[in-house]
Protein backbone atom coordinates (compact mmCIF):
# COMPACT_ATOMS: atom_id res chain seq x y z
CA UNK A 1 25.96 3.83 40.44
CA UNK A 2 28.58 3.02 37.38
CA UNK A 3 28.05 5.10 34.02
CA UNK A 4 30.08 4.49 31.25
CA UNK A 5 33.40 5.52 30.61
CA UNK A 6 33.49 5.35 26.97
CA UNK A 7 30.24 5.90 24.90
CA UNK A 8 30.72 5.51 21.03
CA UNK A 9 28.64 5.24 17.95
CA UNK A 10 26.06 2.99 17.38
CA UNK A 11 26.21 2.43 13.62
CA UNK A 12 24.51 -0.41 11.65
CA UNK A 13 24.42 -2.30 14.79
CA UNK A 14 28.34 -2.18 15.42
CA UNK A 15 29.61 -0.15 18.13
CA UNK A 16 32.37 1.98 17.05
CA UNK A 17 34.81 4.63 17.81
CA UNK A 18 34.98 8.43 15.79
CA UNK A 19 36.47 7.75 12.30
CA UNK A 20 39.51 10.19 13.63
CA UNK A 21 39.51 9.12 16.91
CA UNK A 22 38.64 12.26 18.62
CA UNK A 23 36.67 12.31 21.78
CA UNK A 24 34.75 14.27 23.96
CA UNK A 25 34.16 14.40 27.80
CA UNK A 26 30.50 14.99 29.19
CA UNK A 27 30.49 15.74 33.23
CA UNK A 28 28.04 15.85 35.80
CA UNK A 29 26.47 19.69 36.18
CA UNK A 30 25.87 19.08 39.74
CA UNK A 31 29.83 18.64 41.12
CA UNK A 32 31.94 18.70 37.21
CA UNK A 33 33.19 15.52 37.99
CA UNK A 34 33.90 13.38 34.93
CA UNK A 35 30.97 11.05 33.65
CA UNK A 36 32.53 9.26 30.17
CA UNK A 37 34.39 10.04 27.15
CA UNK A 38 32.44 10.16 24.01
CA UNK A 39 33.66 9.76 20.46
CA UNK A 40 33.51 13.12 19.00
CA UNK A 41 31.19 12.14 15.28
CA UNK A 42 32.82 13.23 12.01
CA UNK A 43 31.10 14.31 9.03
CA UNK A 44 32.55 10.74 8.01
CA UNK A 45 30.86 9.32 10.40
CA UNK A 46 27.32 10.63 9.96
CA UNK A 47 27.65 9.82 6.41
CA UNK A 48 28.62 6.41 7.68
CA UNK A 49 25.07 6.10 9.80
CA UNK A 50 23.21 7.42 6.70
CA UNK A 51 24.15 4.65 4.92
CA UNK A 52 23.45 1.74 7.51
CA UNK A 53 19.98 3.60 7.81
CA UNK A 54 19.79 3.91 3.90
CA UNK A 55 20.83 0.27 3.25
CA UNK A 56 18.42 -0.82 6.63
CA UNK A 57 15.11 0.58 4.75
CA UNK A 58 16.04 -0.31 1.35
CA UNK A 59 17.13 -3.98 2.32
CA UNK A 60 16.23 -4.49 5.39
CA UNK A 61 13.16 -6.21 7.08
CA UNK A 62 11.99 -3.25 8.92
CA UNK A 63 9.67 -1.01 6.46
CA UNK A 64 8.21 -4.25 5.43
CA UNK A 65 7.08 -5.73 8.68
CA UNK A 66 3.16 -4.94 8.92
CA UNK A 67 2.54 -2.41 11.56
CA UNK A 68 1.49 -5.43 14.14
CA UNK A 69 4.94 -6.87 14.02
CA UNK A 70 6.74 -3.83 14.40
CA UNK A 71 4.47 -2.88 17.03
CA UNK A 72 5.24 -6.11 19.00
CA UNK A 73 9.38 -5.04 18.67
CA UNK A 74 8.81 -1.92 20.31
CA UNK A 75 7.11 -2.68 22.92
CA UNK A 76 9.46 -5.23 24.06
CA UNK A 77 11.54 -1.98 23.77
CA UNK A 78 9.21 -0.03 26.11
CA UNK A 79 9.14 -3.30 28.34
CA UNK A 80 13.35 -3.00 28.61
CA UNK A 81 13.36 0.96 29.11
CA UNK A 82 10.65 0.21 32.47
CA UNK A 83 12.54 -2.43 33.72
CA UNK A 84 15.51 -0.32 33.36
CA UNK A 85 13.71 2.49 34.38
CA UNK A 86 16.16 3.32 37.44
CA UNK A 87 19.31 3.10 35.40
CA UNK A 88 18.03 5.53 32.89
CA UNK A 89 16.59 8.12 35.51
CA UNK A 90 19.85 8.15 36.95
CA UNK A 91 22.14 8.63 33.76
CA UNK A 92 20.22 11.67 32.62
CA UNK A 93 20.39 12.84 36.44
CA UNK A 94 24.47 12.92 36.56
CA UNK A 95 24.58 14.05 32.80
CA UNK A 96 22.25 16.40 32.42
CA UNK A 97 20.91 17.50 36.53
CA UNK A 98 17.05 16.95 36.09
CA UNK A 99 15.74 15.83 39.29
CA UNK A 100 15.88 11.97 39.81
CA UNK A 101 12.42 11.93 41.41
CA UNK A 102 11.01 13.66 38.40
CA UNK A 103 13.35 11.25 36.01
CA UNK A 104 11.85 8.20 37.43
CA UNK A 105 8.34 9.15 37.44
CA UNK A 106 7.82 11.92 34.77
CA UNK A 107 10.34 11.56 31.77
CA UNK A 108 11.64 7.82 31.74
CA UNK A 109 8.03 6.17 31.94
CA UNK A 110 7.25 8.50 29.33
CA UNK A 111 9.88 6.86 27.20
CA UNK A 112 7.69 3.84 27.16
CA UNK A 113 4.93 5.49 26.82
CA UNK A 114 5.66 7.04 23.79
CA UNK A 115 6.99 3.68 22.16
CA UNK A 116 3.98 1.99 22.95
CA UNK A 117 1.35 4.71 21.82
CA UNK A 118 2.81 5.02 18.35
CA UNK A 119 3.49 1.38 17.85
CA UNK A 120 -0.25 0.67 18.88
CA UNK A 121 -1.31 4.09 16.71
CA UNK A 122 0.59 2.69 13.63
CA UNK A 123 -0.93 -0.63 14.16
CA UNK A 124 -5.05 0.69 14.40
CA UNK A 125 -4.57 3.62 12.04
CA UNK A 126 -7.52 3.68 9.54
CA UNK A 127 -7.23 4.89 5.93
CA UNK A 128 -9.38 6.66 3.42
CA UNK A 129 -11.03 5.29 0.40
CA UNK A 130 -13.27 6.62 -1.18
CA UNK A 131 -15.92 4.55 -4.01
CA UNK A 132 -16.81 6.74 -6.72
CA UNK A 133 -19.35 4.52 -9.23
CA UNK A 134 -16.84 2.63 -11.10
CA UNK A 135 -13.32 4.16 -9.44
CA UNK A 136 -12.00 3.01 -6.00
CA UNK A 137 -9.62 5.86 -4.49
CA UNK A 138 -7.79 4.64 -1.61
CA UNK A 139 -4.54 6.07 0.28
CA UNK A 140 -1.55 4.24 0.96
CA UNK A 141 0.90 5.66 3.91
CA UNK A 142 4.16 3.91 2.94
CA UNK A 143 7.17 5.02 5.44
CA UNK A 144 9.25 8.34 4.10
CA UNK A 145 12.50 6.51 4.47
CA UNK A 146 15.73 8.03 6.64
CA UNK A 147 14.92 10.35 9.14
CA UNK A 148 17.61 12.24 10.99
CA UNK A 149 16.46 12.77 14.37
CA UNK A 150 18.15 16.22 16.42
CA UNK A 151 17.53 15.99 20.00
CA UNK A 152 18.09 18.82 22.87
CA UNK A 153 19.53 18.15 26.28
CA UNK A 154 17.01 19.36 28.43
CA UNK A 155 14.80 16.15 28.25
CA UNK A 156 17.29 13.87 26.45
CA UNK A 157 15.45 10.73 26.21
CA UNK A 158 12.07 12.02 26.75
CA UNK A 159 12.66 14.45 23.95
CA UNK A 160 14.27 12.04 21.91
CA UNK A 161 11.32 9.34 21.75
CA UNK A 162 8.63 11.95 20.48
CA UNK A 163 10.97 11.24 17.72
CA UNK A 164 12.32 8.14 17.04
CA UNK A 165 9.02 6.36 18.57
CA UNK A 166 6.57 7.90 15.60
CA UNK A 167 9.85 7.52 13.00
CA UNK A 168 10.19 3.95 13.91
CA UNK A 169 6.47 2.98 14.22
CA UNK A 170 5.95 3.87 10.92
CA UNK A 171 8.64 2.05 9.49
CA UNK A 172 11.58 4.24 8.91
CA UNK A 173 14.83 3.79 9.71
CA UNK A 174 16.35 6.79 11.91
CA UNK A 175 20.14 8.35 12.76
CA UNK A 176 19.57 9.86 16.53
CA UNK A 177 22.10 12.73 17.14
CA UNK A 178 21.72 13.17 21.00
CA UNK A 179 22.99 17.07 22.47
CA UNK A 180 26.95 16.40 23.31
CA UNK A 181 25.89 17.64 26.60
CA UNK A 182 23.57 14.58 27.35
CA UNK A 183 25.13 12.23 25.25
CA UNK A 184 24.54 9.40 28.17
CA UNK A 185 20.94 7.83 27.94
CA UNK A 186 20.38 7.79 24.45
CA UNK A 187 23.48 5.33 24.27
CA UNK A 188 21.79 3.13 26.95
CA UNK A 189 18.55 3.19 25.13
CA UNK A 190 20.71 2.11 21.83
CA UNK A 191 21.80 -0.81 23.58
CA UNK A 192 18.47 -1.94 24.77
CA UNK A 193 16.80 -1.74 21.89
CA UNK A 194 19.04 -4.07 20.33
CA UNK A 195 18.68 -6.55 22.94
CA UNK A 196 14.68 -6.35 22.80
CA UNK A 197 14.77 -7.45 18.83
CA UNK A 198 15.13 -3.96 16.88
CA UNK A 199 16.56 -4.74 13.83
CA UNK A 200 20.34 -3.71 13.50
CA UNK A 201 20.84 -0.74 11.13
CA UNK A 202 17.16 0.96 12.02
CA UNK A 203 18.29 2.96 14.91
CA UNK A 204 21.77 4.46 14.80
CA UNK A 205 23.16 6.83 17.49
CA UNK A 206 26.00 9.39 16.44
CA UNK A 207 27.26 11.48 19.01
CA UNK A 208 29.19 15.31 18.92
CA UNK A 209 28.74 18.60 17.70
CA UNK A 210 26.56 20.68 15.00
CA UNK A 211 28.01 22.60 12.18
CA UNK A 212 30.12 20.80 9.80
CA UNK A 213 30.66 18.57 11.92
CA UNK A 214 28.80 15.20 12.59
CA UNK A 215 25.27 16.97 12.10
CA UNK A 216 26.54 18.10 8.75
CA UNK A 217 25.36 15.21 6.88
CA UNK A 218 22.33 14.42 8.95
CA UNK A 219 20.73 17.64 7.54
CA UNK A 220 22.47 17.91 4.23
CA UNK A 221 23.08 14.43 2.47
CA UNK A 222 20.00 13.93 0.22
CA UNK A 223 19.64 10.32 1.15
CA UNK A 224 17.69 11.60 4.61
CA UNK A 225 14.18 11.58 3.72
CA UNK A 226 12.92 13.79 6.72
CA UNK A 227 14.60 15.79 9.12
CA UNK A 228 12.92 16.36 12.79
CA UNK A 229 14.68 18.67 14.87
CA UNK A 230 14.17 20.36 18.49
CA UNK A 231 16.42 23.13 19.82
CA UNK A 232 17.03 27.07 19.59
CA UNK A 233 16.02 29.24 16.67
CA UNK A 234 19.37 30.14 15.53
CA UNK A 235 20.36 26.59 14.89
CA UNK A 236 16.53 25.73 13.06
CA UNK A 237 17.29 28.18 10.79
CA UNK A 238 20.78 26.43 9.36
CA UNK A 239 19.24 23.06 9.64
CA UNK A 240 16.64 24.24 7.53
CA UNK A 241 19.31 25.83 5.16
CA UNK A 242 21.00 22.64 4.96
CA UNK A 243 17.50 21.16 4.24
CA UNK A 244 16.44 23.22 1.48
CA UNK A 245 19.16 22.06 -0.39
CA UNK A 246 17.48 18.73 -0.94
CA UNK A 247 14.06 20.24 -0.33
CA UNK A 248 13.95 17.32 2.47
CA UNK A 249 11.00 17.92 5.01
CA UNK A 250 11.87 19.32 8.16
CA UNK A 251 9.60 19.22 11.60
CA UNK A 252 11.62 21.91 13.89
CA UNK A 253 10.09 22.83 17.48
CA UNK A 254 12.51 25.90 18.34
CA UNK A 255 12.40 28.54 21.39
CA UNK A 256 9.93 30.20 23.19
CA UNK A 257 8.65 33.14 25.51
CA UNK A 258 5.45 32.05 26.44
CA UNK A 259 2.76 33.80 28.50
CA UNK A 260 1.20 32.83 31.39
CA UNK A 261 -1.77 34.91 31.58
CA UNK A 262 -3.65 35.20 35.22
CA UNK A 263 -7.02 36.83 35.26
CA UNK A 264 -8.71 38.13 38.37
CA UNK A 265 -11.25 35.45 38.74
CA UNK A 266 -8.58 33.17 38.80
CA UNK A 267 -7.97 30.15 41.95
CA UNK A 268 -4.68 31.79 43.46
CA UNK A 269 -3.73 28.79 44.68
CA UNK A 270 -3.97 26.10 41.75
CA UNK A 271 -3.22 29.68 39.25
CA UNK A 272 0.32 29.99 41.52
CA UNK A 273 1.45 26.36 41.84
CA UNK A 274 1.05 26.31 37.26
CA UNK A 275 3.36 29.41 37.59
CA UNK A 276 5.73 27.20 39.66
CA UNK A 277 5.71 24.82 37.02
CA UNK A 278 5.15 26.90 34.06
CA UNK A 279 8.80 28.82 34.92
CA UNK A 280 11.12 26.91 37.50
CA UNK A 281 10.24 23.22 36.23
CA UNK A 282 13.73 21.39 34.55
CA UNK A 283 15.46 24.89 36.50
CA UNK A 284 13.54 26.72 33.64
CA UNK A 285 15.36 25.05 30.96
CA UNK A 286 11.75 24.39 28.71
CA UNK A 287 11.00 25.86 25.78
CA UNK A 288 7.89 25.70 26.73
CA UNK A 289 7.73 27.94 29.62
CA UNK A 290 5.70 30.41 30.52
CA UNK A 291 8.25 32.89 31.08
CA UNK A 292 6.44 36.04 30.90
CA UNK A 293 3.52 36.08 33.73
CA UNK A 294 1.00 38.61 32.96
CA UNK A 295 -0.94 38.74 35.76
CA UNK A 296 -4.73 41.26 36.03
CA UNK A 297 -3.36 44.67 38.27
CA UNK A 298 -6.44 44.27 40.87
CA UNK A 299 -4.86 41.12 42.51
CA UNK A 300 -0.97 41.20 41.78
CA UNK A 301 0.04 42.30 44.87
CA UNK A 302 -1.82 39.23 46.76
CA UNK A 303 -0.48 37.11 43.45
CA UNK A 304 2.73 37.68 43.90
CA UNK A 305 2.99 37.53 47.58
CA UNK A 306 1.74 33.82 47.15
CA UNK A 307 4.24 32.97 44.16
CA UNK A 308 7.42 34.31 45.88
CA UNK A 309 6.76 32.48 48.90
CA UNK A 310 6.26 29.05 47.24
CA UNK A 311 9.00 30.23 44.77
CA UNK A 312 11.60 30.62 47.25
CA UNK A 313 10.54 27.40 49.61
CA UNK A 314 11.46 25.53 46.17
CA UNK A 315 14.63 23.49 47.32
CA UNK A 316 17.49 23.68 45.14
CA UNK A 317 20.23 21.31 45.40
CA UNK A 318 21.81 17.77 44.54
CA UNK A 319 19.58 16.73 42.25
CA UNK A 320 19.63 13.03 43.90
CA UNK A 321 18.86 13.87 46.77
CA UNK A 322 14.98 13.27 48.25
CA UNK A 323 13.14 16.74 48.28
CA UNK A 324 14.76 18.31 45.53
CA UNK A 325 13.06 20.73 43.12
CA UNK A 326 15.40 22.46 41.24
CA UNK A 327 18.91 20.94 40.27
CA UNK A 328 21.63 22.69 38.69
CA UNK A 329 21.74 24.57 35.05
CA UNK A 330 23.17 22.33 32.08
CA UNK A 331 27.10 24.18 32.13
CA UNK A 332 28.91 27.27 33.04
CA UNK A 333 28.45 29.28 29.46
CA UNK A 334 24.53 28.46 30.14
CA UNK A 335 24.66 29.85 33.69
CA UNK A 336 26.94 33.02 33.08
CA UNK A 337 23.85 33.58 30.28
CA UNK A 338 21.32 33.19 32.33
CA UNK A 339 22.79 35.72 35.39
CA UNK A 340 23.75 38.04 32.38
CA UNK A 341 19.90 38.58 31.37
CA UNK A 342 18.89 38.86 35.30
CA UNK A 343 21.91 41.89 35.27
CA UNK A 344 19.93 43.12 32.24
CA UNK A 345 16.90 43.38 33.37
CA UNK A 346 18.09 45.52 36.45
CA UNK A 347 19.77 47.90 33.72
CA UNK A 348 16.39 47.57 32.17
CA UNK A 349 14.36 49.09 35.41
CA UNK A 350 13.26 45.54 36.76
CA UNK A 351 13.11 44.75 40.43
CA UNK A 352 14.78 41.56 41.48
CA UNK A 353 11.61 40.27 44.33
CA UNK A 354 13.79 37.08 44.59
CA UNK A 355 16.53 34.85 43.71
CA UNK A 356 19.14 36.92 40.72
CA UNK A 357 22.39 35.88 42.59
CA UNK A 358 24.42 32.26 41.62
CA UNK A 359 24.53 30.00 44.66
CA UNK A 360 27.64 29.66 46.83
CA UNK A 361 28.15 27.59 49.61
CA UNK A 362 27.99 23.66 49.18
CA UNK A 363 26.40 24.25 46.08
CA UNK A 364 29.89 26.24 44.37
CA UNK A 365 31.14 23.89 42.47
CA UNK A 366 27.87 22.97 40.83
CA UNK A 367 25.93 24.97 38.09
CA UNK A 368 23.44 26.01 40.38
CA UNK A 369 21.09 29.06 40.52
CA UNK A 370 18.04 29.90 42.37
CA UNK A 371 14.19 30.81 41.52
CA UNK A 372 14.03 34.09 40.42
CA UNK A 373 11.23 36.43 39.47
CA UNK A 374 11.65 40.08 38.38
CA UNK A 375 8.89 43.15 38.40
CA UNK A 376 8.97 46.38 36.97
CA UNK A 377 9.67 45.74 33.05
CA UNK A 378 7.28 45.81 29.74
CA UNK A 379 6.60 43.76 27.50
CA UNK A 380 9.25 45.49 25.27
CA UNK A 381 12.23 45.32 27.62
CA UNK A 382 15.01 42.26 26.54
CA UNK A 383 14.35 40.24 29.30
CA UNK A 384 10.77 40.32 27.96
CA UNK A 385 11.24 39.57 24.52
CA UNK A 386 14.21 37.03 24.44
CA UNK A 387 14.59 33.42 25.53
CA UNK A 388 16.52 32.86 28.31
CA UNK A 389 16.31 29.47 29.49
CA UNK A 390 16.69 29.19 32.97
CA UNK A 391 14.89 30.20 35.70
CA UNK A 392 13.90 33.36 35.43
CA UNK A 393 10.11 35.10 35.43
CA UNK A 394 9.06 38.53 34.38
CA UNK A 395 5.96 39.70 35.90
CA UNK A 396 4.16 42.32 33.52
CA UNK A 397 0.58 43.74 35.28
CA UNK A 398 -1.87 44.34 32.53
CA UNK A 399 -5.77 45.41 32.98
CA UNK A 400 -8.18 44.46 30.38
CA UNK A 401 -8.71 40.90 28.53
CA UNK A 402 -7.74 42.66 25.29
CA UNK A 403 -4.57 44.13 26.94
CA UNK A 404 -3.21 40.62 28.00
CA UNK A 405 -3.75 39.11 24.72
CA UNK A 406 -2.07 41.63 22.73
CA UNK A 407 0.74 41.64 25.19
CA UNK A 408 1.23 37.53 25.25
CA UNK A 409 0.45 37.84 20.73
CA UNK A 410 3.18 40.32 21.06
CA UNK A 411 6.52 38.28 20.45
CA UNK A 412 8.54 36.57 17.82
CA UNK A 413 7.87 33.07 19.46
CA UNK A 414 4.52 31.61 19.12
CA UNK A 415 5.11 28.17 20.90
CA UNK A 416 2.57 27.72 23.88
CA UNK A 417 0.70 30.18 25.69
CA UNK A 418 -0.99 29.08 29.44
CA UNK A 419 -4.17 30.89 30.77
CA UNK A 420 -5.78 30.91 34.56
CA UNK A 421 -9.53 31.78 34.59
CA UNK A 422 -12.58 30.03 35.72
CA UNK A 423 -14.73 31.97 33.09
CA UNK A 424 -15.07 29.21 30.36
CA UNK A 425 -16.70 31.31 27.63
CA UNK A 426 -13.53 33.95 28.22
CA UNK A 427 -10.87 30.97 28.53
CA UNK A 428 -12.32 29.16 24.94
CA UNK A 429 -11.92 33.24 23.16
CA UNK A 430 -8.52 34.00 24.09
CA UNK A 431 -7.72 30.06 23.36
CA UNK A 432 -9.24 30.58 19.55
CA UNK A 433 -7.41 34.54 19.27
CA UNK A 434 -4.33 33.40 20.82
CA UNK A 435 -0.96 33.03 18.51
CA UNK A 436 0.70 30.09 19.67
CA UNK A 437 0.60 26.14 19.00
CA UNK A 438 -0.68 25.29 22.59
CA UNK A 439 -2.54 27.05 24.89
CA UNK A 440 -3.24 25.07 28.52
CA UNK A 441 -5.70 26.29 30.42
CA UNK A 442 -5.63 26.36 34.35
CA UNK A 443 -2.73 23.70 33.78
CA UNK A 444 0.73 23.20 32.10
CA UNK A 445 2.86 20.85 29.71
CA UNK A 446 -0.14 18.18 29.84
CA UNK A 447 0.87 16.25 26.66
CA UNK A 448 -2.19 14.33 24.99
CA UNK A 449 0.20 12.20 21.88
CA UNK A 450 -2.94 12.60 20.17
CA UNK A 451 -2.41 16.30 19.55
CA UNK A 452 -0.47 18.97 17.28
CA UNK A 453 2.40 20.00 19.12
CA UNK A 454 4.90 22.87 17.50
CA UNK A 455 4.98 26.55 17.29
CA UNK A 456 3.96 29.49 15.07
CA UNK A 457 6.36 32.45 14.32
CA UNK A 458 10.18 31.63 15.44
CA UNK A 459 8.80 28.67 17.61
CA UNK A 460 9.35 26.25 14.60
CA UNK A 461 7.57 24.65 11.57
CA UNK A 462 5.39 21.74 11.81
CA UNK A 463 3.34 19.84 14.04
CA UNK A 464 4.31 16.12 15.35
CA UNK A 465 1.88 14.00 17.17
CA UNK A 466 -0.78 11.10 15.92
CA UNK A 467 -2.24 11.98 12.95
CA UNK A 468 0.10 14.87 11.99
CA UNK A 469 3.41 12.55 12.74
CA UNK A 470 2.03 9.79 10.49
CA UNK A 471 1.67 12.27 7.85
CA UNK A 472 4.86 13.73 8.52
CA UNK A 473 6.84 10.50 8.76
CA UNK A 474 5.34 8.93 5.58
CA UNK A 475 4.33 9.55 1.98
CA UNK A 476 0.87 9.54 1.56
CA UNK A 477 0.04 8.40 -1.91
CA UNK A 478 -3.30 8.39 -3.69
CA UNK A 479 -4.62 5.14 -5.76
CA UNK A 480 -7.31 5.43 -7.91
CA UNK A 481 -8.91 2.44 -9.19
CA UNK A 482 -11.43 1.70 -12.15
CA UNK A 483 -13.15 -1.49 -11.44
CA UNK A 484 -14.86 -3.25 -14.48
């Protein structure tokens, strides 16, 4: 299949090149071969999508349109990203290695999905008002304005569309900044969303780099009204520096090390297939993972015995191909990281039970490495404590209920935490006690839009999702009214 050869900005509905002409390549993680150029943004050129976003919601149609008729624009958008369902799956395959099969039946439909929940949640949203003898108090939920939208690699469009779909329901106009690393889709999805009636000027795409760069004005000129981010810690913190010069709102999801706590009473078999998940799903690259499994002493040994066996019959390969699990790691830098932490860990005390070496043979020139899960460390070792990012599992053996949740409360991160029990009244106390902004229980990474999702701790600020992304992505305002 074709991708494009030159990607460039998408900016007040024009399609242009980097204001210096600088470009970038972006190149398929399974074999390195070359996928497209990309114009490398300035910080002229974010200010440049600002200001088609500024001028779109200040002049423009958009914020304006009742929540019906935007509603009916995006889902002719959904409607264009299923019926180009295969063409997506298979960009963000070659740019970014996520299994196709998982692509075209996890991540792209969810695209759609997304559009068409918050178009229908802006459209049926209910408002207070409250009558008070002579005084009417209502509120009114007018759209924030510009919202720069940050978006990871490791579910480009997926991750992307928690964003823009809320942003743009709700009638803002938004500047998408895409990872350089996946620049691909979000292109694509650009030029779709044109065709299917979305007003020029309310989505703009700028790709490149962080820093002072392109991002520079998406978190720093104080015409953005709201800032959503996703990606690692270190970088949340400067785009919330850059923020808090303009005081501008900021929603940041950020890293993880989330437990995955097995109890005794426990089904092995559903308890090891979430552990699969929980740690080798996207070749570990979720923030949401459940990278330190604590599982109860009196059945690790017949735990573990079951997890290394489906962990190693995981196939890891060409990410295209039918029957693949695992595809390759995003880049080289990311993979040298990863097998540094597993060469920690040994200098730590841990026991390698599987996996810890990169992958030769006809997967060499791709950025490939295998399942691996490591014994024999605390909660306090490195390996333990710091995000990683690939696919890599301590196991930490622990004895009492109290033990396992003061292990999985101890750590910086507070983003998810996933628990295996079949005692209810013990899974709904640890839920209640447990630091984190998710907890699944006896399942993982099920995704109700309805919800909260973010993180406590250095897992982020703010929660996104119905309710809490309408209040995010608009101004509530209070009326009060004194009828005669």
């Amino acid at each position: 299949m074709p991708v494009p050869t030159r990607v460039r900005h998408l900016i007040g509905g024009e399609w242009v090149d980097s204001s210096d002409g600088g470009t970038f390549e972006t190149h398929d993680p399974h074999d390195q071969s070359l996928l497209g150029t990309v114009a490398r943004g300035t910080v002229e050129d974010g200010t440049r999508a600002v200001t088609a976003a500024r001028t779109a919601f200040d002049e423009g149609p958009w914020p304006s349109m009742t929540p019906k008729e935007r509603a009916r624009i995006l889902h002719a958008v959904a409607d264009a990203v299923d019926a180009h369902r295969d063409e997506l799956a298979m960009l963000e395959t070659r740019d970014g290695g996520k299994v196709l099969s998982h692509m075209l039946h996890a991540e792209i439909p969810r695209v759609a999905h997304n559009l068409r929940f918050f178009a229908d949640f802006a459209a049926m949203a209910s408002n207070e008002a409250y009558p008070d003898g002579p005084l009417l108090s209502y509120v009114l939920t007018p759209p924030a304005g510009v919202v720069s939208a940050i978006s990871p690699w490791n579910a480009p469009l997926m991750l992307a569309s928690w964003k823009f779909a809320p942003a743009l329901a709700f009638g803002n106009t938004v500047v998408l900044k895409p990872a350089p690393q996946t620049p691909l889709s979000a292109a694509r999805f650009a030029e779709l969303a044109l065709e299917a009636g979305l007003p020029e000027g309310v989505l703009n795409v700028v790709q490149g780099f962080g820093g002072d760069e392109v991002a520079g004005p998406l978190t720093s000129d104080p015409r953005v009204d709201r800032i959503t981010f996703t990606g690692s810690t270190a970088t949340g913190r400067k785009v919330m520096a850059a923020a808090a010069q303009n005081l501008t709102p900021v929603s940041a999801e950020l890293g993880g090390k989330s437990a995955n706590v097995v109890f005794d009473d426990a089904d092995l078999e559903v308890a090891t297939d979430v552990a699969i998940k929980g740690v080798f799903a996207g070749s570990g690259q979720v923030c949401l993972a459940g990278t330190r499994l604590l599982v109860q002493r009196g059945i690790l040994d017949d735990f573990l015995a079951r997890f290394t066996e489906k962990a190693r019959a995981l196939t890891v390969g060409d990410p295209k191909a039918e029957g693949t699990r695992m595809g390759p790691l995003i880049e080289g830098p990311h993979l040298d990281k990863v097998h540094g932490y597993v060469e920690l860990a040994q200098t730590e005390g841990g026991k390698v039970l599987t996996g810890g070496t990169r992958l030769g043979g006809d997967l060499a020139s791709g950025f490939y490495y295998p399942p691996t899960i490591i014994t024999g460390l605390t909660n306090q070792a490195r390996t333990a404590r710091e995000e990683i990012f690939g696919p890599v599992q301590t196991v930490i053996p622990f004895d009492t209920e109290d033990e396992a949740l003061a292990i999985a409360n101890d750590s910086p991160y507070g983003l998810a935490g996933i628990l295996c029990t079949q005692n209810l009244d013990r899974a709904h106390r640890l839920a209640s006690r447990w630091q984190a902004g998710m907890v699944w229980i006896n399942c993982f990474f099920e995704r109700d839009l309805r919800l909260p999702f973010g993180g406590e701790g250095q897992s982020g600020v703010g929660r996104e999702g119905g309710t809490y992304s309408r209040e995010f992505f608009t101004n509530p305002r209070a009326v009060t009214l004194r009828m005669h």
